[in-house]
PDB file of N, CA and C in Angstrom:
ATOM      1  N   UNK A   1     -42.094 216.730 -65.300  1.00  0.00           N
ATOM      2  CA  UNK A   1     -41.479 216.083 -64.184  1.00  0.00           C
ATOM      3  C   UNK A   1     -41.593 214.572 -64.378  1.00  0.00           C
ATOM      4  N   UNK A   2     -40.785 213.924 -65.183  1.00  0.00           N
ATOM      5  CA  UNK A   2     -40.526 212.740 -65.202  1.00  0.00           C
ATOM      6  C   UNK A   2     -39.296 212.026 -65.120  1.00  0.00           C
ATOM      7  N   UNK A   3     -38.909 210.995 -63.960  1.00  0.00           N
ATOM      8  CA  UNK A   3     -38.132 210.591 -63.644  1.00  0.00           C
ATOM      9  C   UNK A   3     -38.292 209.280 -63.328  1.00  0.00           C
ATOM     10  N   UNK A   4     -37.242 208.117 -63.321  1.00  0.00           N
ATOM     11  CA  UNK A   4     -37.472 206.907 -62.892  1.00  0.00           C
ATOM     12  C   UNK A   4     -37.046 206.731 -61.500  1.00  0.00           C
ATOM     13  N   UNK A   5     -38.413 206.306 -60.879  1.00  0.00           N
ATOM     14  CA  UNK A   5     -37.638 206.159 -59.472  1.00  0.00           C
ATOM     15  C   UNK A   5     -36.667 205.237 -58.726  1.00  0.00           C
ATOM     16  N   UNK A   6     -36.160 204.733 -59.969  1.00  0.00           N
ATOM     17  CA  UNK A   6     -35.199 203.647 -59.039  1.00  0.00           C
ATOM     18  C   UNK A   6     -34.088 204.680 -59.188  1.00  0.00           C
ATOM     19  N   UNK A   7     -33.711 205.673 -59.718  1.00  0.00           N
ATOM     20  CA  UNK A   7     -33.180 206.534 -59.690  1.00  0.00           C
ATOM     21  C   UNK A   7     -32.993 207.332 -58.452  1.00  0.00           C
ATOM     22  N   UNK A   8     -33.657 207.330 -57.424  1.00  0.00           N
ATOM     23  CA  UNK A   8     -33.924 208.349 -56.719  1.00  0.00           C
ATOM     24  C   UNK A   8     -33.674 207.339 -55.024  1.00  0.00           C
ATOM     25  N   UNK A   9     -32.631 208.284 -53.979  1.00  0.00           N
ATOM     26  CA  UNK A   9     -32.719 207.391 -52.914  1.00  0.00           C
ATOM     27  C   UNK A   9     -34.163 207.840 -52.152  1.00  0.00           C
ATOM     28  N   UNK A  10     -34.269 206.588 -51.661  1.00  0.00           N
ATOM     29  CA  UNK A  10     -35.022 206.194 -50.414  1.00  0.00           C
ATOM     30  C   UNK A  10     -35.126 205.905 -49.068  1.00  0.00           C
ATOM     31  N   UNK A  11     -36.107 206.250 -48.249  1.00  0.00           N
ATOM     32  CA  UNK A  11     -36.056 205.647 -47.241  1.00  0.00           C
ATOM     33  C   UNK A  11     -37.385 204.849 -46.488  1.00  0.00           C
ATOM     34  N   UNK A  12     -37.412 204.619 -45.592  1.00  0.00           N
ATOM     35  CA  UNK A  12     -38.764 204.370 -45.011  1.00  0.00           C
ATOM     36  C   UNK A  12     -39.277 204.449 -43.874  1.00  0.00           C
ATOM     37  N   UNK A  13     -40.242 204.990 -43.522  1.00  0.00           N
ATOM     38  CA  UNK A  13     -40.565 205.874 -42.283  1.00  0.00           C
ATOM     39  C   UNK A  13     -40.204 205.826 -41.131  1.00  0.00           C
ATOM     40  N   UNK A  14     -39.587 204.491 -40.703  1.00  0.00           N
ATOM     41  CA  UNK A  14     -38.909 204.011 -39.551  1.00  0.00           C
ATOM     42  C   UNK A  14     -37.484 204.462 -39.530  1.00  0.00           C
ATOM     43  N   UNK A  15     -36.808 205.227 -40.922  1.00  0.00           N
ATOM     44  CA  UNK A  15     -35.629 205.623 -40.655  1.00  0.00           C
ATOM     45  C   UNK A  15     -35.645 207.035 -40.895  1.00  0.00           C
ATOM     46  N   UNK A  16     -36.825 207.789 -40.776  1.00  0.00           N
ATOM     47  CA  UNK A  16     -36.729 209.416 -40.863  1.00  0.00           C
ATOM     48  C   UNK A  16     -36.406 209.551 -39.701  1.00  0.00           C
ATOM     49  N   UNK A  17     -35.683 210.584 -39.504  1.00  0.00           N
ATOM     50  CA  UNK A  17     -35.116 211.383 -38.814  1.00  0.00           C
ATOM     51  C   UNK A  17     -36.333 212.415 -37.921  1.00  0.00           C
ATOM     52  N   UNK A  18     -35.897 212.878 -36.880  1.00  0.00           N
ATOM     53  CA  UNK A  18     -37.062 213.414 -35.763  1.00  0.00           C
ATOM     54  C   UNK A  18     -37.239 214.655 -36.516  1.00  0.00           C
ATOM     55  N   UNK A  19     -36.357 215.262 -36.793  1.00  0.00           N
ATOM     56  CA  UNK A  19     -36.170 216.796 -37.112  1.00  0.00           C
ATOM     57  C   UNK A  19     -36.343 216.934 -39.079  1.00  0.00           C
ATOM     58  N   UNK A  20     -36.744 215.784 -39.362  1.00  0.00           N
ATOM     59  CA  UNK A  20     -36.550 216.031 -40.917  1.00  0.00           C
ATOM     60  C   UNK A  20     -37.647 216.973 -41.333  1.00  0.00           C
ATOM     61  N   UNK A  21     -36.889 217.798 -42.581  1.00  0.00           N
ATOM     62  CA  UNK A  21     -38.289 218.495 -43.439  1.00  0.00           C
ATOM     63  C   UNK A  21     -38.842 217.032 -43.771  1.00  0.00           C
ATOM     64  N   UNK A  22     -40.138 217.342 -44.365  1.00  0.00           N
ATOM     65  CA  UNK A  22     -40.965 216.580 -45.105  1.00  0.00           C
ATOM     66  C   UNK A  22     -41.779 217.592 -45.779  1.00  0.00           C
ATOM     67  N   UNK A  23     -41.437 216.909 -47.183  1.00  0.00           N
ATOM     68  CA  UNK A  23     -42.481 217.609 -48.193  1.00  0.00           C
ATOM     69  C   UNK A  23     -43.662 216.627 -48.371  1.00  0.00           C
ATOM     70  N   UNK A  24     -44.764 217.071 -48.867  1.00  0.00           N
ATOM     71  CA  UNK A  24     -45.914 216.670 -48.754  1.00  0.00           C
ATOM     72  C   UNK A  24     -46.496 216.624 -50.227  1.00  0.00           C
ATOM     73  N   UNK A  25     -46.353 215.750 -51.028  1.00  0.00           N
ATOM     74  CA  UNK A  25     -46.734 216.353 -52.500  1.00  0.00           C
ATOM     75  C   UNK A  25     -48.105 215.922 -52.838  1.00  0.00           C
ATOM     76  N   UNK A  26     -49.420 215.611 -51.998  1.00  0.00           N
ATOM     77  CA  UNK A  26     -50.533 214.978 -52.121  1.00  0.00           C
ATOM     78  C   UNK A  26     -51.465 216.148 -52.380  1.00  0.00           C
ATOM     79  N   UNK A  27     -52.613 215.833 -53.212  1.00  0.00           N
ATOM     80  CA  UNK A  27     -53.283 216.734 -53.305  1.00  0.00           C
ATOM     81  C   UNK A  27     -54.389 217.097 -52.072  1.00  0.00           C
ATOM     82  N   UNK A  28     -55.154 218.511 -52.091  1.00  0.00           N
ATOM     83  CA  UNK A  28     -55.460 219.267 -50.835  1.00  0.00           C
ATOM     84  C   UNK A  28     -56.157 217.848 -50.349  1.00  0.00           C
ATOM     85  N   UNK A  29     -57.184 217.323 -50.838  1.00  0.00           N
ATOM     86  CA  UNK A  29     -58.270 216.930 -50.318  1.00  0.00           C
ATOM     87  C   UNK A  29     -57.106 215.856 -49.755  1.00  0.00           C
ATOM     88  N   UNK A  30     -56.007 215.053 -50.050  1.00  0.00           N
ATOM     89  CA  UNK A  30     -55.627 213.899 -49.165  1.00  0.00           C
ATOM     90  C   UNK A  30     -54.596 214.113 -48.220  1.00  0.00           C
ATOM     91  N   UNK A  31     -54.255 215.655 -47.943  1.00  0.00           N
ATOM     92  CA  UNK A  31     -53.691 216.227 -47.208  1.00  0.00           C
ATOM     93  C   UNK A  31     -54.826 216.720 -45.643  1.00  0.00           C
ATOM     94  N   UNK A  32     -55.808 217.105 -46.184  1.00  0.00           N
ATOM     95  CA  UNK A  32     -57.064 217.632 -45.224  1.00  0.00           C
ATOM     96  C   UNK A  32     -57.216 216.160 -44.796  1.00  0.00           C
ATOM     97  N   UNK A  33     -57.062 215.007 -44.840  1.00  0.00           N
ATOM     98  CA  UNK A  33     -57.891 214.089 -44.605  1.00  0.00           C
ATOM     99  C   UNK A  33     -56.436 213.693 -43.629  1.00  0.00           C
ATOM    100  N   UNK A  34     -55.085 214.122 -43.547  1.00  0.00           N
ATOM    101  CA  UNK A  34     -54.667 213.408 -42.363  1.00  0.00           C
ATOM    102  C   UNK A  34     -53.266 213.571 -43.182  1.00  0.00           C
ATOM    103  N   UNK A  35     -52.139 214.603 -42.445  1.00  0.00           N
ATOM    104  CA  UNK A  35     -50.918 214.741 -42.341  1.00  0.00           C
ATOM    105  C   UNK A  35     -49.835 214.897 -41.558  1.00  0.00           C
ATOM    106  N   UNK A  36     -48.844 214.913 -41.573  1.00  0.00           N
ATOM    107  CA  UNK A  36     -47.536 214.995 -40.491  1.00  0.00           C
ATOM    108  C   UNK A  36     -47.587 216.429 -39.946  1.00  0.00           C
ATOM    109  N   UNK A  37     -47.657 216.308 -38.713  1.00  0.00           N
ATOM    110  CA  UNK A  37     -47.420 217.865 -38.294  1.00  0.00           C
ATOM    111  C   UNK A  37     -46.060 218.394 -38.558  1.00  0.00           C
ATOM    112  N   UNK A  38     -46.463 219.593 -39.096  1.00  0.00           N
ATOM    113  CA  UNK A  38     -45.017 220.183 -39.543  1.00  0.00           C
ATOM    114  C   UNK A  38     -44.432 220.433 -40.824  1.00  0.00           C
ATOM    115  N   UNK A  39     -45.259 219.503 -41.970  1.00  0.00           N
ATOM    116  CA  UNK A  39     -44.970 219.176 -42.791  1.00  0.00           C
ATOM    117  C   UNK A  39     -45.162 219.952 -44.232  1.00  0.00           C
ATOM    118  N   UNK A  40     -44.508 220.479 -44.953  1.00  0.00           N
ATOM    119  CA  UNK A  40     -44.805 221.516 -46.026  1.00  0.00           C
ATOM    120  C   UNK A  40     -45.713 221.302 -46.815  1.00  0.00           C
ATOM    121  N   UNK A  41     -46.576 221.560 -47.361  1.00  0.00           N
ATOM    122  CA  UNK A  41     -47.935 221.044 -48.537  1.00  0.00           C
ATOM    123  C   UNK A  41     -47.460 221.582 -49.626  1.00  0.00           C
ATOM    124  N   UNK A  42     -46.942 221.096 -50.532  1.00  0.00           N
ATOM    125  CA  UNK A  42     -46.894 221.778 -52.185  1.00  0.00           C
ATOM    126  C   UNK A  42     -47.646 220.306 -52.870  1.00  0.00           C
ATOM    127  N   UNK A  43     -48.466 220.671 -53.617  1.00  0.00           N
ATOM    128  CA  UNK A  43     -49.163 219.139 -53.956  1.00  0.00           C
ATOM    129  C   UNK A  43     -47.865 219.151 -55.116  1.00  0.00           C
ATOM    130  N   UNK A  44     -48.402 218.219 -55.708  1.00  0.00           N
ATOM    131  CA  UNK A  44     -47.276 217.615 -56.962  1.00  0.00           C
ATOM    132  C   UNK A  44     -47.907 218.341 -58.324  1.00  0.00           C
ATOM    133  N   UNK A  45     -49.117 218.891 -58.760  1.00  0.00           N
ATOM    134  CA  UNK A  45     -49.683 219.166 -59.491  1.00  0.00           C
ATOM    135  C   UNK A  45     -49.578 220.605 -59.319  1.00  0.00           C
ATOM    136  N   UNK A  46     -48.780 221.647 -58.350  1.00  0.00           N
ATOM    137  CA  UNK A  46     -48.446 222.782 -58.144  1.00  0.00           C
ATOM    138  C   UNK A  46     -46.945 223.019 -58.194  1.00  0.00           C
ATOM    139  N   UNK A  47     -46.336 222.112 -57.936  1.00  0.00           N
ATOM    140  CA  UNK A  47     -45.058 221.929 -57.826  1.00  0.00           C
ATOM    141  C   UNK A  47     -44.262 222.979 -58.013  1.00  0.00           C
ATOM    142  N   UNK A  48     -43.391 222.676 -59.645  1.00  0.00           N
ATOM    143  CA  UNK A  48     -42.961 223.477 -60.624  1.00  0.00           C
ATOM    144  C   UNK A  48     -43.025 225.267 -60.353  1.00  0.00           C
ATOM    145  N   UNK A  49     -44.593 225.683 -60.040  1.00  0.00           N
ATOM    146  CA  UNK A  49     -44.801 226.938 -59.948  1.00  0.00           C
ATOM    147  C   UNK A  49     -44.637 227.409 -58.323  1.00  0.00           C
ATOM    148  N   UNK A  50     -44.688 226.711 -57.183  1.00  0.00           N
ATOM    149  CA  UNK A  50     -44.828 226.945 -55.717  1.00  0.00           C
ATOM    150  C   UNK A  50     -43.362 226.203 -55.230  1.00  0.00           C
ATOM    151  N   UNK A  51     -42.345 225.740 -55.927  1.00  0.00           N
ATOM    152  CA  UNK A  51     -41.501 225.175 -55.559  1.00  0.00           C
ATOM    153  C   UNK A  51     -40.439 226.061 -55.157  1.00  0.00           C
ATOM    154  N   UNK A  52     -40.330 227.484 -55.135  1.00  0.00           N
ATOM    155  CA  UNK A  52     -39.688 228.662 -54.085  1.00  0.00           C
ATOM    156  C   UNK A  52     -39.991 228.262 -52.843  1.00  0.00           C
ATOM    157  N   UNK A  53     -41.420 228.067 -52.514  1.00  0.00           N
ATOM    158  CA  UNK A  53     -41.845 227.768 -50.852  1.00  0.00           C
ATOM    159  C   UNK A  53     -40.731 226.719 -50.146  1.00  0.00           C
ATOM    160  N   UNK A  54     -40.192 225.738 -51.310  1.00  0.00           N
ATOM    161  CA  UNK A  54     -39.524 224.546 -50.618  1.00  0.00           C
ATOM    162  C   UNK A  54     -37.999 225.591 -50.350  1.00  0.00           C
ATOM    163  N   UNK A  55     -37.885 225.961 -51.244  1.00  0.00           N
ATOM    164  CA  UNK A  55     -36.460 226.908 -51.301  1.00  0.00           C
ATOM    165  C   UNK A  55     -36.159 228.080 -50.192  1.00  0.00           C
ATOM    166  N   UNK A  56     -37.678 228.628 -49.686  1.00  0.00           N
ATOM    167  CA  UNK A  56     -37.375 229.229 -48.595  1.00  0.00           C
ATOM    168  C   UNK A  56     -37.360 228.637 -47.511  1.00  0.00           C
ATOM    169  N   UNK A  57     -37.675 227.492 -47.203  1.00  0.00           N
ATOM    170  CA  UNK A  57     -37.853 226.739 -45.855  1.00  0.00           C
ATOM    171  C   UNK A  57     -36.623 225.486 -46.043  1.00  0.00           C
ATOM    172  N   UNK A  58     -35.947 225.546 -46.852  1.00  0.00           N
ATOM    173  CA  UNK A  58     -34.698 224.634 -47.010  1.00  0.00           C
ATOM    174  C   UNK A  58     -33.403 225.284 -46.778  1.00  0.00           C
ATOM    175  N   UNK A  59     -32.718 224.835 -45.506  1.00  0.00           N
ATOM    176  CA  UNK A  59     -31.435 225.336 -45.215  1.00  0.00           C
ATOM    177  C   UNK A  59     -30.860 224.764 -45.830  1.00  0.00           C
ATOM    178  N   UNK A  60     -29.036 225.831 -45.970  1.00  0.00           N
ATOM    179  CA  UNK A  60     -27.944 224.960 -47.087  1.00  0.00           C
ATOM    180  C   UNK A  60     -27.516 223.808 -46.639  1.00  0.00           C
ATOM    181  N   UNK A  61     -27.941 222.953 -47.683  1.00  0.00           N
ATOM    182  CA  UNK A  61     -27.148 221.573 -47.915  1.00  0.00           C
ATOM    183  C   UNK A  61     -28.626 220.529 -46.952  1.00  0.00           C
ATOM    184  N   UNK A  62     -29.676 221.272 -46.941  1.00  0.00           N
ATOM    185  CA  UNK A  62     -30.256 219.939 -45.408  1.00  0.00           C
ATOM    186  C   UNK A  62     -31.394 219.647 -46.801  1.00  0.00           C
ATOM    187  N   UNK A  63     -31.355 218.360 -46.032  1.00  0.00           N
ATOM    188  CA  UNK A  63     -32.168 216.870 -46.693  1.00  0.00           C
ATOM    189  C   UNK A  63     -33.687 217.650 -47.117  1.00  0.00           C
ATOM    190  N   UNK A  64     -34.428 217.298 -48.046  1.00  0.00           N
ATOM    191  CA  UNK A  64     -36.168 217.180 -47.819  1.00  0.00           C
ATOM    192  C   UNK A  64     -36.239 215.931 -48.406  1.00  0.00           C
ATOM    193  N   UNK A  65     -37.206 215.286 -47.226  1.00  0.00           N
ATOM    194  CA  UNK A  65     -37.909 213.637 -47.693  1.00  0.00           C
ATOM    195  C   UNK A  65     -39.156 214.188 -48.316  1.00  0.00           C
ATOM    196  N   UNK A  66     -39.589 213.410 -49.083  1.00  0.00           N
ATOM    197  CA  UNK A  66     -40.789 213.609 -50.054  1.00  0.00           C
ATOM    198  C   UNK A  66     -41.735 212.311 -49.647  1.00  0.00           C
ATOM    199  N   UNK A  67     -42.894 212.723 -49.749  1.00  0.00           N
ATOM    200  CA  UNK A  67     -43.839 211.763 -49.296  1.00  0.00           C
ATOM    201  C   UNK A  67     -44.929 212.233 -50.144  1.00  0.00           C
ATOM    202  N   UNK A  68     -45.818 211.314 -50.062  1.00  0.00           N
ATOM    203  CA  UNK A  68     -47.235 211.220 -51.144  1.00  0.00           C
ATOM    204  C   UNK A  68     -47.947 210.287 -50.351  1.00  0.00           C
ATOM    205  N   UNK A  69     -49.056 209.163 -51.165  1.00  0.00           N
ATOM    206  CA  UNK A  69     -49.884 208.179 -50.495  1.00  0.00           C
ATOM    207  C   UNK A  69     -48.915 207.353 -50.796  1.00  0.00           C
ATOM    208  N   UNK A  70     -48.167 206.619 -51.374  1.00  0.00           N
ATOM    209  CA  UNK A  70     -47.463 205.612 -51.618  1.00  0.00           C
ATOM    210  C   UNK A  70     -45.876 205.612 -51.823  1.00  0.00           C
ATOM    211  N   UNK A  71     -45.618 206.227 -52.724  1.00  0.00           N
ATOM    212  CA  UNK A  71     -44.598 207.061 -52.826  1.00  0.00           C
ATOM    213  C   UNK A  71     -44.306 207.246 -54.560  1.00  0.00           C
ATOM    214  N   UNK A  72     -45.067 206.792 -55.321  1.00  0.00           N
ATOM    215  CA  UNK A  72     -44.906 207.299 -56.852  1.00  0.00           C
ATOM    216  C   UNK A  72     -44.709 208.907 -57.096  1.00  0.00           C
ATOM    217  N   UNK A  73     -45.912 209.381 -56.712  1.00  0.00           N
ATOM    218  CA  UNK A  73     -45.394 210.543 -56.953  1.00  0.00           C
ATOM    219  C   UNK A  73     -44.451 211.727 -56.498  1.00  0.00           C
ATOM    220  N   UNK A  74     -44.146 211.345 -54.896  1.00  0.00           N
ATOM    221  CA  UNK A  74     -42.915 211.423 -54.457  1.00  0.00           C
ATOM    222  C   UNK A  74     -41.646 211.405 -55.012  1.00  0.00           C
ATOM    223  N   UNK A  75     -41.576 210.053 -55.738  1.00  0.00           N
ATOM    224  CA  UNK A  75     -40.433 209.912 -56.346  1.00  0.00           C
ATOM    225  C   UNK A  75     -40.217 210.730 -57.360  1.00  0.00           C
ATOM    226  N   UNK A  76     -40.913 211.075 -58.386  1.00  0.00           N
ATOM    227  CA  UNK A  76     -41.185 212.091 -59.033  1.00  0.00           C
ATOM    228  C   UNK A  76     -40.688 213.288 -58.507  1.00  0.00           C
ATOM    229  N   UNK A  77     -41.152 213.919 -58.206  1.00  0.00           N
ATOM    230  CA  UNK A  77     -40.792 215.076 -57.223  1.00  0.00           C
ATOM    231  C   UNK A  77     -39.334 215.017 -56.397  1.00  0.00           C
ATOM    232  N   UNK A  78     -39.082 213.862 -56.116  1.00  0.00           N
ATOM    233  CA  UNK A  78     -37.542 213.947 -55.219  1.00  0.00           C
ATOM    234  C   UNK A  78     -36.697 214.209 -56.756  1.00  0.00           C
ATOM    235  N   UNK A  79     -36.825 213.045 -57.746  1.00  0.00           N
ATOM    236  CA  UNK A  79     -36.012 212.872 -59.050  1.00  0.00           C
ATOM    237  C   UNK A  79     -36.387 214.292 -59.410  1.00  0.00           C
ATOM    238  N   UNK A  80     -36.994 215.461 -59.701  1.00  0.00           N
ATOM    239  CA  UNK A  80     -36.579 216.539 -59.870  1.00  0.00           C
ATOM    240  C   UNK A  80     -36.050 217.490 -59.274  1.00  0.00           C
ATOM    241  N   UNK A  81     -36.158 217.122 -57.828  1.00  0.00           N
ATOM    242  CA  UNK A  81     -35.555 218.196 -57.026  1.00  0.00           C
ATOM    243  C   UNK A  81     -33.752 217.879 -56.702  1.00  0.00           C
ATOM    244  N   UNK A  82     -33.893 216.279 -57.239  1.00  0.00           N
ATOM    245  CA  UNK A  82     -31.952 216.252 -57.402  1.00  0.00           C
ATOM    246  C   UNK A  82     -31.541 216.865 -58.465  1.00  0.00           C
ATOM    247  N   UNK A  83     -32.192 216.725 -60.160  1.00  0.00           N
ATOM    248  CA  UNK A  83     -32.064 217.116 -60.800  1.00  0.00           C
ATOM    249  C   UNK A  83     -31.814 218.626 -60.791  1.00  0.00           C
ATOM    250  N   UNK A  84     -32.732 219.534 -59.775  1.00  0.00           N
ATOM    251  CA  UNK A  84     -32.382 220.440 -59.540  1.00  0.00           C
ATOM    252  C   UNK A  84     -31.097 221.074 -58.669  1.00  0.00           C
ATOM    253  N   UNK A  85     -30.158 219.714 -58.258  1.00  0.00           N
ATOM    254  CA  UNK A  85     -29.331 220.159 -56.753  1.00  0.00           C
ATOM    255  C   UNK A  85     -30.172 219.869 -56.027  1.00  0.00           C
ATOM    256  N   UNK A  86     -31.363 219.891 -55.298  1.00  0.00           N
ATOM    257  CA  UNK A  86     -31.351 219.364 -53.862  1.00  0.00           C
ATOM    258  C   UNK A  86     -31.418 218.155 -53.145  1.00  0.00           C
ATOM    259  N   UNK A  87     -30.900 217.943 -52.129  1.00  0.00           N
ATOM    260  CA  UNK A  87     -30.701 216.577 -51.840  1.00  0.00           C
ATOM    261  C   UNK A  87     -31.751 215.939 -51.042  1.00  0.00           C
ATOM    262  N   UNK A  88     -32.157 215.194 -52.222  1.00  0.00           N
ATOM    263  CA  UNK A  88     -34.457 215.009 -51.945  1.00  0.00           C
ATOM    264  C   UNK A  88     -33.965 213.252 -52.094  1.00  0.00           C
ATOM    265  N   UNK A  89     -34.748 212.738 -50.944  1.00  0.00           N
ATOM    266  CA  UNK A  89     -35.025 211.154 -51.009  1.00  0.00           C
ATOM    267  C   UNK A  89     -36.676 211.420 -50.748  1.00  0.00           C
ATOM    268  N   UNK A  90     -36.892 210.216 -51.430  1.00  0.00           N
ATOM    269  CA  UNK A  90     -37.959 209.621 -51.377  1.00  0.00           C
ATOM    270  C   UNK A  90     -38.248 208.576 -50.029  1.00  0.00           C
ATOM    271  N   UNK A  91     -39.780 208.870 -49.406  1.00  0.00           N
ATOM    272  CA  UNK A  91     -40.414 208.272 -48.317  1.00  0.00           C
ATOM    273  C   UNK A  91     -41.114 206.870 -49.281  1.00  0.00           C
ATOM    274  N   UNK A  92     -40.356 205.910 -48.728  1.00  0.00           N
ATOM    275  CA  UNK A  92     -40.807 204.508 -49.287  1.00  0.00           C
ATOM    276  C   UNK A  92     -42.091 204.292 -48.428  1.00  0.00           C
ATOM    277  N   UNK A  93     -43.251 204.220 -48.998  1.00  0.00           N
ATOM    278  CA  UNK A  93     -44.448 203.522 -48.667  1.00  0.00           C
ATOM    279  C   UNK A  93     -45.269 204.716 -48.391  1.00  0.00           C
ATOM    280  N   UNK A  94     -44.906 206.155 -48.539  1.00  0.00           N
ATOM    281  CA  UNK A  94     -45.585 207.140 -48.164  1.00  0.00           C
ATOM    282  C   UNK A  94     -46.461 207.283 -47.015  1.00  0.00           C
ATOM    283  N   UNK A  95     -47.578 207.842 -47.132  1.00  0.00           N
ATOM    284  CA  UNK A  95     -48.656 208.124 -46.076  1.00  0.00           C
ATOM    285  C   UNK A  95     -49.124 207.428 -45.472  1.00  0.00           C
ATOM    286  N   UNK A  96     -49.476 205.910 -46.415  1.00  0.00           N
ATOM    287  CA  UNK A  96     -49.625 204.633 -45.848  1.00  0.00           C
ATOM    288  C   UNK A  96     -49.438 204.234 -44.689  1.00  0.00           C
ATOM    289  N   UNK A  97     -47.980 204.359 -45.176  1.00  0.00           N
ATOM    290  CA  UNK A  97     -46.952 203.446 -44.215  1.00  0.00           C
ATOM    291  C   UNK A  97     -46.736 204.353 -42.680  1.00  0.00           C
ATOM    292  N   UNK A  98     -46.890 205.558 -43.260  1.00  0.00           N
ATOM    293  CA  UNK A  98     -46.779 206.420 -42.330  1.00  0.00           C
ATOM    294  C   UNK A  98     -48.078 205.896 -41.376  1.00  0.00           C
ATOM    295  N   UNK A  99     -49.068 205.832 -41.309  1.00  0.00           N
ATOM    296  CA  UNK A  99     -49.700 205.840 -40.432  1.00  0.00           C
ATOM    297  C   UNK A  99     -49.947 204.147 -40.179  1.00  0.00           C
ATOM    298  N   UNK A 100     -49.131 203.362 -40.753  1.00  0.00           N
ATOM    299  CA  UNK A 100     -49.305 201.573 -40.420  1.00  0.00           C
ATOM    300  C   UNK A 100     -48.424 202.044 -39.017  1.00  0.00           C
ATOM    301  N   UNK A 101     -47.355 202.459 -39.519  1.00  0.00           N
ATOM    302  CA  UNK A 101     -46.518 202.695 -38.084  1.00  0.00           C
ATOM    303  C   UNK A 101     -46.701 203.319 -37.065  1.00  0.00           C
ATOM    304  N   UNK A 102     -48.059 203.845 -37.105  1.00  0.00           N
ATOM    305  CA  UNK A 102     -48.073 205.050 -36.058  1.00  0.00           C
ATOM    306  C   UNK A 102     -47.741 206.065 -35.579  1.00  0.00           C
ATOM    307  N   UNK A 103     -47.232 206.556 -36.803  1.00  0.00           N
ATOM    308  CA  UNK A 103     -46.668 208.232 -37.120  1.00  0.00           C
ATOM    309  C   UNK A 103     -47.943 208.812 -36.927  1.00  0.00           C
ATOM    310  N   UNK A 104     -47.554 210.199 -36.370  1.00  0.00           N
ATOM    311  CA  UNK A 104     -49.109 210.741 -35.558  1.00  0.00           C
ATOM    312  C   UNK A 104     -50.030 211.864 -36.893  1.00  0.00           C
ATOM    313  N   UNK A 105     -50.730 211.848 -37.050  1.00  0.00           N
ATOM    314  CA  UNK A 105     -51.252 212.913 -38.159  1.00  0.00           C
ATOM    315  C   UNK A 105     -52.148 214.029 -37.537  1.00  0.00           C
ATOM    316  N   UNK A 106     -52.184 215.168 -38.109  1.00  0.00           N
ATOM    317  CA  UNK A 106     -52.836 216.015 -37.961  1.00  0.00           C
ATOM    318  C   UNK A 106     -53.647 216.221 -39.399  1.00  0.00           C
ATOM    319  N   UNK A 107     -54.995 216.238 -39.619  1.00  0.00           N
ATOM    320  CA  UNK A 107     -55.979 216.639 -40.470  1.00  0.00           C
ATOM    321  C   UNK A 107     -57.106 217.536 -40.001  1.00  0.00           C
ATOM    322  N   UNK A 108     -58.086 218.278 -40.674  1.00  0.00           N
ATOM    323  CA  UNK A 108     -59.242 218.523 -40.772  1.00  0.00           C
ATOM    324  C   UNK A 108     -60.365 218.504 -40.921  1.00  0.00           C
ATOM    325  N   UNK A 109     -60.822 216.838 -41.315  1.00  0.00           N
ATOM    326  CA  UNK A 109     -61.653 215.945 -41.572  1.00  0.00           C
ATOM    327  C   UNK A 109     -61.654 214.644 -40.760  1.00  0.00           C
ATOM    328  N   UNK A 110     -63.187 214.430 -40.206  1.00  0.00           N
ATOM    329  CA  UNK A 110     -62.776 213.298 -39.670  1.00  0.00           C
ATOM    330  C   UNK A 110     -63.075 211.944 -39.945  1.00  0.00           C
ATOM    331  N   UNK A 111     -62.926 212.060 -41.556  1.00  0.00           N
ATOM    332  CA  UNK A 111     -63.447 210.607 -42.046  1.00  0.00           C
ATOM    333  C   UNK A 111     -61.844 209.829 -42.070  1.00  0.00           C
ATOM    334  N   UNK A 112     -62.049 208.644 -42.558  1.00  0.00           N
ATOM    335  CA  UNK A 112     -60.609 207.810 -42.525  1.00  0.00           C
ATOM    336  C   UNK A 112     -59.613 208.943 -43.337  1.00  0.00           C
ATOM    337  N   UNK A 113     -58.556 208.382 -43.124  1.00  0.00           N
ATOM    338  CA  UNK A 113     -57.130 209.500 -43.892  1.00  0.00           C
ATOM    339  C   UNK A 113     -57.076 208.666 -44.837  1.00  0.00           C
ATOM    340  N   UNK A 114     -56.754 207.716 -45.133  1.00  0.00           N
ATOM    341  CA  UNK A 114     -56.190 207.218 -46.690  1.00  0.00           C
ATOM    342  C   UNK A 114     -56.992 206.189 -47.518  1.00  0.00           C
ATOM    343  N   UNK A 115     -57.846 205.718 -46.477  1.00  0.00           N
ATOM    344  CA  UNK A 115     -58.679 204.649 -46.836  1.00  0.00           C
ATOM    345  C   UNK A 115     -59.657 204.787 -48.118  1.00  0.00           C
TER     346      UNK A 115
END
């Protein structure tokens, strides 16, 4: 899974959509520490082999935004899932940003989420 992400559209958390999928490509431990409710978990390092899960929870033709801590490996992951046909943008600034803005998280741990 290698792709250049200037390749790949973007957006940034202030322009997701209420109802969007969001994929989640972070691994467990930075997922447990603070995520989007709602949001699918395939880390990026499972991808490839668990990437049916995205296929059953993806209606025809609808968007998945991809998110990570930043958005590198996101991009990654979106640039293969166009490659594959689906129509995957990348979350500019990822998890980060997600919670600079005050996007609400749900985790299982209650130490900092990204810090």
């Amino acid at each position: 899974m290698n792709a250049l992400p200037g390749q790949v559209p973007q957006t940034d958390v202030a322009s997701l959509p209420s109802e969007a999928l969001l994929l989640d490509v972070r691994e467990d431990d930075e997922w447990a520490a603070g995520h989007a409710e709602g949001a699918l978990h395939i880390p990026m390092s499972e991808f490839v082999a668990r990437q049916g899960e995205l296929t059953e929870r993806l209606g025809e033709g609808e968007r998945v935004y991809v998110v990570c801590r930043v958005g590198g490996r996101s991009a990654q992951v979106a640039a293969y899932l166009l490659q594959q046909g689906v129509d995957a943008v990348n979350v500019d600034g990822g998890m980060l940003a997600w919670e600079s803005a005050g996007r609400p998280l749900v985790g299982e741990t209650e130490r900092a989420f990204v810090r």
